[in-house]
N, C-alpha and C. Protein backbone atom coordinates (compact mmCIF):
# COMPACT_ATOMS: atom_id res chain seq x y z
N UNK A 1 153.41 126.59 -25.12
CA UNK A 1 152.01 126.31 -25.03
C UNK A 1 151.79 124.97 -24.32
N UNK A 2 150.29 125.33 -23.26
CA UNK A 2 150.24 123.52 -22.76
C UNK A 2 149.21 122.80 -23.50
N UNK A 3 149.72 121.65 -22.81
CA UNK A 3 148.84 120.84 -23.26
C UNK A 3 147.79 120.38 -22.91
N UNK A 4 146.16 119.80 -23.11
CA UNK A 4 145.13 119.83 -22.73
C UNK A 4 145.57 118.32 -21.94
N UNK A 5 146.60 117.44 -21.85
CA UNK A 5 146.99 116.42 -20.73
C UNK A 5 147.90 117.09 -19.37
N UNK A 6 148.58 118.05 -19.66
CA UNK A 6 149.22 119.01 -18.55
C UNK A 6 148.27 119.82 -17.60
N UNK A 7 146.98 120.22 -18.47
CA UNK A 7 146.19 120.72 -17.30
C UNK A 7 145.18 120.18 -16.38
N UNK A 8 144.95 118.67 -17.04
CA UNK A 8 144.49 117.64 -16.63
C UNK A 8 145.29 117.07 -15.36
N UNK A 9 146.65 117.18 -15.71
CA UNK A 9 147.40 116.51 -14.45
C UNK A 9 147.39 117.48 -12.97
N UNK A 10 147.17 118.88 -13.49
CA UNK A 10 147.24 120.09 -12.95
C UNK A 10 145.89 119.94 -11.93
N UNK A 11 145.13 119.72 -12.95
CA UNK A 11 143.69 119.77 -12.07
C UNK A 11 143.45 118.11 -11.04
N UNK A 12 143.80 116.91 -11.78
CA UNK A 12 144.33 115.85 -10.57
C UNK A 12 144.96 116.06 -9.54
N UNK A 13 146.25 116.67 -9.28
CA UNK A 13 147.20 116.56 -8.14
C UNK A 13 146.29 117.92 -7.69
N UNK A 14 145.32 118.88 -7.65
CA UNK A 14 145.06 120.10 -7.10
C UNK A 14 143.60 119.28 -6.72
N UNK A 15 142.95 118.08 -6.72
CA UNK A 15 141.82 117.65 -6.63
C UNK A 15 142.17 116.62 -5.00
N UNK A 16 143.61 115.85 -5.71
CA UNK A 16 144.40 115.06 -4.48
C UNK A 16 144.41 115.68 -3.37
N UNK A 17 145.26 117.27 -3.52
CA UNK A 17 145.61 117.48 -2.67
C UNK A 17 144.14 118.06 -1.26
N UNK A 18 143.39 118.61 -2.04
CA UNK A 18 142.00 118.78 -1.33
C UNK A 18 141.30 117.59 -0.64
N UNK A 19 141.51 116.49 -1.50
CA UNK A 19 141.30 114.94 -0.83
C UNK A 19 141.85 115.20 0.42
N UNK A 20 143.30 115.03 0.15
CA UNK A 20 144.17 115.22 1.40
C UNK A 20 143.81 116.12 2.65
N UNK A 21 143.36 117.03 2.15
CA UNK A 21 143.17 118.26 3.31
C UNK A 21 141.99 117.85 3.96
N UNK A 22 140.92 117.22 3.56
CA UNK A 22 139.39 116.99 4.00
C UNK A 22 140.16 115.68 4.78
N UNK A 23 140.99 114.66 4.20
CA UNK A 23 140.83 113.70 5.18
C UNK A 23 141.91 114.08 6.60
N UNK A 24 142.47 114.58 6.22
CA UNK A 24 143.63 114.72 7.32
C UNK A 24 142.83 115.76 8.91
N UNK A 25 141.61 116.99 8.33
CA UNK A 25 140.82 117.73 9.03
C UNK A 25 139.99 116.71 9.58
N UNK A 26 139.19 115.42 8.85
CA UNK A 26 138.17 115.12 9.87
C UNK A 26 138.93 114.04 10.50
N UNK A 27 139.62 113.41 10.64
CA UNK A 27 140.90 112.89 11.20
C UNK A 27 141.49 113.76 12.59
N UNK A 28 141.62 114.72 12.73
CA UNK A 28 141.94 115.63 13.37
C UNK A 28 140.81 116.01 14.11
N UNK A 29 139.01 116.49 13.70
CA UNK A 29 138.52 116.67 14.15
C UNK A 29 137.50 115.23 15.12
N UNK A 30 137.42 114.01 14.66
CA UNK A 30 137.72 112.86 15.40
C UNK A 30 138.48 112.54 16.16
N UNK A 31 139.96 113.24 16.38
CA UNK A 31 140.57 112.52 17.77
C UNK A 31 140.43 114.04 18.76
N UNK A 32 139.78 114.78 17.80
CA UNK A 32 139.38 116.63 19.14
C UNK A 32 137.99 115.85 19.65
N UNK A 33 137.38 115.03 19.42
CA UNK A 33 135.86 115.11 20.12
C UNK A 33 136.25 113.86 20.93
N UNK A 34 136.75 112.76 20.16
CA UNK A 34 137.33 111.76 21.14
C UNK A 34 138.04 112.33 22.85
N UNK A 35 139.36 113.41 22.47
CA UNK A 35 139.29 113.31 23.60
C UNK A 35 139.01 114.29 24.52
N UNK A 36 137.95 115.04 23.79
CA UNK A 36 136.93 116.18 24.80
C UNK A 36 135.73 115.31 25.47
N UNK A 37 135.34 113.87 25.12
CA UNK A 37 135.04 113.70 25.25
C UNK A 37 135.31 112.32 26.62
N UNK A 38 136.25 112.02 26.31
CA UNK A 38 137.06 111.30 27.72
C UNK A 38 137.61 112.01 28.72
N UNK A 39 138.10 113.45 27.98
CA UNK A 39 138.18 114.56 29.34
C UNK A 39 137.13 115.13 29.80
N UNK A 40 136.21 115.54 29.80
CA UNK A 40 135.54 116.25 30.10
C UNK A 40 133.54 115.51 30.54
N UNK A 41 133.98 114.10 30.58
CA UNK A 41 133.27 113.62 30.83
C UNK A 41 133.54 112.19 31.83
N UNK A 42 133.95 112.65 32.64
CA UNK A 42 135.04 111.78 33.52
C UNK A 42 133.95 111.43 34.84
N UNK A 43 133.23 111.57 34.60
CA UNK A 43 132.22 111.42 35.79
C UNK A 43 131.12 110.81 35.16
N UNK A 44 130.25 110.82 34.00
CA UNK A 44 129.63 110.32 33.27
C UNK A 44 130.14 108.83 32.70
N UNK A 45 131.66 108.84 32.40
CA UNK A 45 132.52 107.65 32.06
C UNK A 45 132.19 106.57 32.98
N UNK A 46 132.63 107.26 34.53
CA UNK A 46 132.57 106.21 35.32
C UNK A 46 131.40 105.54 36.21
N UNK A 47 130.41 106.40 35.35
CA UNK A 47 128.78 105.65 35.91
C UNK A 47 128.26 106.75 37.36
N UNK A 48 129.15 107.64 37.70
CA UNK A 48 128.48 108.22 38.74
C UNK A 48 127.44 108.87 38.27
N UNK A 49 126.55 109.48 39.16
CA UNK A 49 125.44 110.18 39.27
C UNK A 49 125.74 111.55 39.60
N UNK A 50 125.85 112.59 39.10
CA UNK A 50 126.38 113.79 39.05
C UNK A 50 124.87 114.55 39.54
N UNK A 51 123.74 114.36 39.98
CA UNK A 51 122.53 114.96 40.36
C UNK A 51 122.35 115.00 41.65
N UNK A 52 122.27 116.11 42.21
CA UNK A 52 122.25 116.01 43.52
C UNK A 52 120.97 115.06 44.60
N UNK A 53 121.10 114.96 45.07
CA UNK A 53 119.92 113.75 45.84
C UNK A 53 119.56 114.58 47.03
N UNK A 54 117.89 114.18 47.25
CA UNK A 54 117.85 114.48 49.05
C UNK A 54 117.83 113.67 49.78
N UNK A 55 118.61 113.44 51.07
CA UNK A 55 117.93 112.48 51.81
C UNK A 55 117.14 112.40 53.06
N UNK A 56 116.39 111.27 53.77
CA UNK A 56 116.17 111.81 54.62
C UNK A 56 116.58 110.86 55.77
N UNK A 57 117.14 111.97 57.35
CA UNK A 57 117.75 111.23 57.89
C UNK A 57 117.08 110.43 58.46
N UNK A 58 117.56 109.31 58.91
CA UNK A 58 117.15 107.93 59.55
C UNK A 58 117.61 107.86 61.17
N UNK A 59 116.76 106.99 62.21
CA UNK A 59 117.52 106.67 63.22
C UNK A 59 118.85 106.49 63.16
N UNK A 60 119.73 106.80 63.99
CA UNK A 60 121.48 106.22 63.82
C UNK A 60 121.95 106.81 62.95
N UNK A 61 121.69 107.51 61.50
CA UNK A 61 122.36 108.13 60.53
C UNK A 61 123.22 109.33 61.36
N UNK A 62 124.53 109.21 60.28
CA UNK A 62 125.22 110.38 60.87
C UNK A 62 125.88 110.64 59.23
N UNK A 63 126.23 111.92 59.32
CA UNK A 63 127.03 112.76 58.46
C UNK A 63 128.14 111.95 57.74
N UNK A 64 129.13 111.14 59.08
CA UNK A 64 129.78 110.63 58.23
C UNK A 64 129.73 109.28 57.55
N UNK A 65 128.81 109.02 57.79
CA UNK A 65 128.03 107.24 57.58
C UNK A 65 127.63 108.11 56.02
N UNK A 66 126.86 109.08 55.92
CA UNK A 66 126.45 109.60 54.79
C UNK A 66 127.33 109.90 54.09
N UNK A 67 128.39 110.53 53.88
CA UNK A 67 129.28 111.07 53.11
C UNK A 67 130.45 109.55 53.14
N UNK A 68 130.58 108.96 53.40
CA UNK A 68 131.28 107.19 53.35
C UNK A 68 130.45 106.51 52.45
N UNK A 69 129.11 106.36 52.52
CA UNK A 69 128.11 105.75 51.85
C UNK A 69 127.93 106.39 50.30
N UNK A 70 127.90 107.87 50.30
CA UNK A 70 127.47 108.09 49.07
C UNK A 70 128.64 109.32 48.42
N UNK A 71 129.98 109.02 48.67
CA UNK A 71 131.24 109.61 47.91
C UNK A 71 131.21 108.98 46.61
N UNK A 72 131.46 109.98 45.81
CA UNK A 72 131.74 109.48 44.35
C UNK A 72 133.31 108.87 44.69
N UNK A 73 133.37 108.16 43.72
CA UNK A 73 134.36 107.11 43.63
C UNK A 73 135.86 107.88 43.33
N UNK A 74 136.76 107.30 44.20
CA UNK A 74 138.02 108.79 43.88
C UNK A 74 137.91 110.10 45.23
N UNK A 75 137.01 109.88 45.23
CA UNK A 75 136.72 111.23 46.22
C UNK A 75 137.47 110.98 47.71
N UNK A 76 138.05 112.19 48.08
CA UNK A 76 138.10 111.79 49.86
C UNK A 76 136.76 112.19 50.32
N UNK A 77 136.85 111.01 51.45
CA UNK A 77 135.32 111.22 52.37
C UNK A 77 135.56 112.92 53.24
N UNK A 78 136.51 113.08 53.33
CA UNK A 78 136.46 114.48 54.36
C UNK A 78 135.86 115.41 52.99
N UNK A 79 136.29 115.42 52.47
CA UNK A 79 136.06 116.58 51.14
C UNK A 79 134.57 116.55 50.86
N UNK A 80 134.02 115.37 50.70
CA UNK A 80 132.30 115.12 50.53
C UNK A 80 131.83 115.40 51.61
N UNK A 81 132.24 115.48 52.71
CA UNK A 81 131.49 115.84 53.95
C UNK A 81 131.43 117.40 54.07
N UNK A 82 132.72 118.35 53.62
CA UNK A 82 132.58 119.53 53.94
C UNK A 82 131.63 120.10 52.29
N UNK A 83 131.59 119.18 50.87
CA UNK A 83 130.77 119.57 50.58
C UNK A 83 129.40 119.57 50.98
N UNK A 84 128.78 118.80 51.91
CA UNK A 84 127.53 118.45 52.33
C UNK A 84 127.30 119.58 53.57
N UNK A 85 127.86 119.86 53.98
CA UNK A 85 127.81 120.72 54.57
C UNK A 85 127.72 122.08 54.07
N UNK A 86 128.38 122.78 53.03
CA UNK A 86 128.58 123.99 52.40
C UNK A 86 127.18 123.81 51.55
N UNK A 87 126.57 122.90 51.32
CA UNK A 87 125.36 122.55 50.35
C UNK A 87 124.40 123.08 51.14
N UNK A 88 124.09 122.39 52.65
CA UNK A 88 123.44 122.31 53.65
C UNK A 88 123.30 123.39 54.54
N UNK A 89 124.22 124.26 54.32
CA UNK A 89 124.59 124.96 55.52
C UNK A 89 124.21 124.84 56.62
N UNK A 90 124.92 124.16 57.12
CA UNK A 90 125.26 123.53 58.24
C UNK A 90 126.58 123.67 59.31
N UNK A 91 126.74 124.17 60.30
CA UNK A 91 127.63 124.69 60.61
C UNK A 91 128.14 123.53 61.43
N UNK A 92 127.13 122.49 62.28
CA UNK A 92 128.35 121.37 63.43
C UNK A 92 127.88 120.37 62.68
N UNK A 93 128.05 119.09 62.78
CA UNK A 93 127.61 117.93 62.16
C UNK A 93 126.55 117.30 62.72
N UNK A 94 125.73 117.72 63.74
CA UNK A 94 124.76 116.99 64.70
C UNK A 94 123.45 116.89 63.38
N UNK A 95 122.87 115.83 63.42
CA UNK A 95 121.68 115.88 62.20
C UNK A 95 120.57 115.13 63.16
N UNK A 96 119.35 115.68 62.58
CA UNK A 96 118.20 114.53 63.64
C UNK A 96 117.46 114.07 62.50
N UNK A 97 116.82 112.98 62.77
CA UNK A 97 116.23 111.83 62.04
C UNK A 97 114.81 112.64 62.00
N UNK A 98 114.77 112.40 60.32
CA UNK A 98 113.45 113.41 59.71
C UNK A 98 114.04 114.55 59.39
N UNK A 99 115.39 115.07 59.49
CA UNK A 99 115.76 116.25 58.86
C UNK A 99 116.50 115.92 57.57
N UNK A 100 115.89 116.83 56.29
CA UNK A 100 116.67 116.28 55.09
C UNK A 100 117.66 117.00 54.89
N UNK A 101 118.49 116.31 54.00
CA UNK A 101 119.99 116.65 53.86
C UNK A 101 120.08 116.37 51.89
N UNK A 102 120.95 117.70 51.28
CA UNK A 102 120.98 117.38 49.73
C UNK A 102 122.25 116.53 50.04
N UNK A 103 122.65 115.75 49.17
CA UNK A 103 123.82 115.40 48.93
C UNK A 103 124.07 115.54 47.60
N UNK A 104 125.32 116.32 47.52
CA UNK A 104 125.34 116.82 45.85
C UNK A 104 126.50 115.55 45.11
């Protein structure tokens, strides 16, 4: 037969161990948002502007003055240019002043 201190200890270490499980889960679920949140926000991190813009062209502006000027950081300039283009559809690079252009 037990004793009414045996089921006491029974129900402590079965109370611990639930302690345990809750802290060890939000522990776990704190370093999952931490780093969904440094991955997956890698553009927001570094202050860029992820919204596409219009602009409009200026005397002297050219395509690649534009895509040099407004590449996100990291980026190759050739790669921002053929996105501005695929945005634009635009097939040669010739642009005239007063024609707008998105830049994404």
């Amino acid at each position: 037969m037990k004793t009414l201190s045996a089921f006491s200890r029974k129900r402590a270490r079965a109370a611990q161990r639930r302690r345990k499980i809750i802290n060890t889960s939000t522990l776990f679920l704190l370093c999952l948002l931490v780093m969904s949140l440094t991955f997956f926000n890698g553009s927001v991190a570094s202050g860029e502007n992820s919204v596409a813009r219009t602009m409009v062209i200026a005397e002297g502006d050219t395509l690649w003055k534009l895509a040099g000027e407004h590449a996100p950081r990291g980026m190759d300039i050739r790669d921002y240019l053929d996105e501005i283009l695929t945005v634009n559809n635009i097939t040669d690079s010739i642009v005239y002043p007063g024609q707008e252009i998105i830049l994404p």
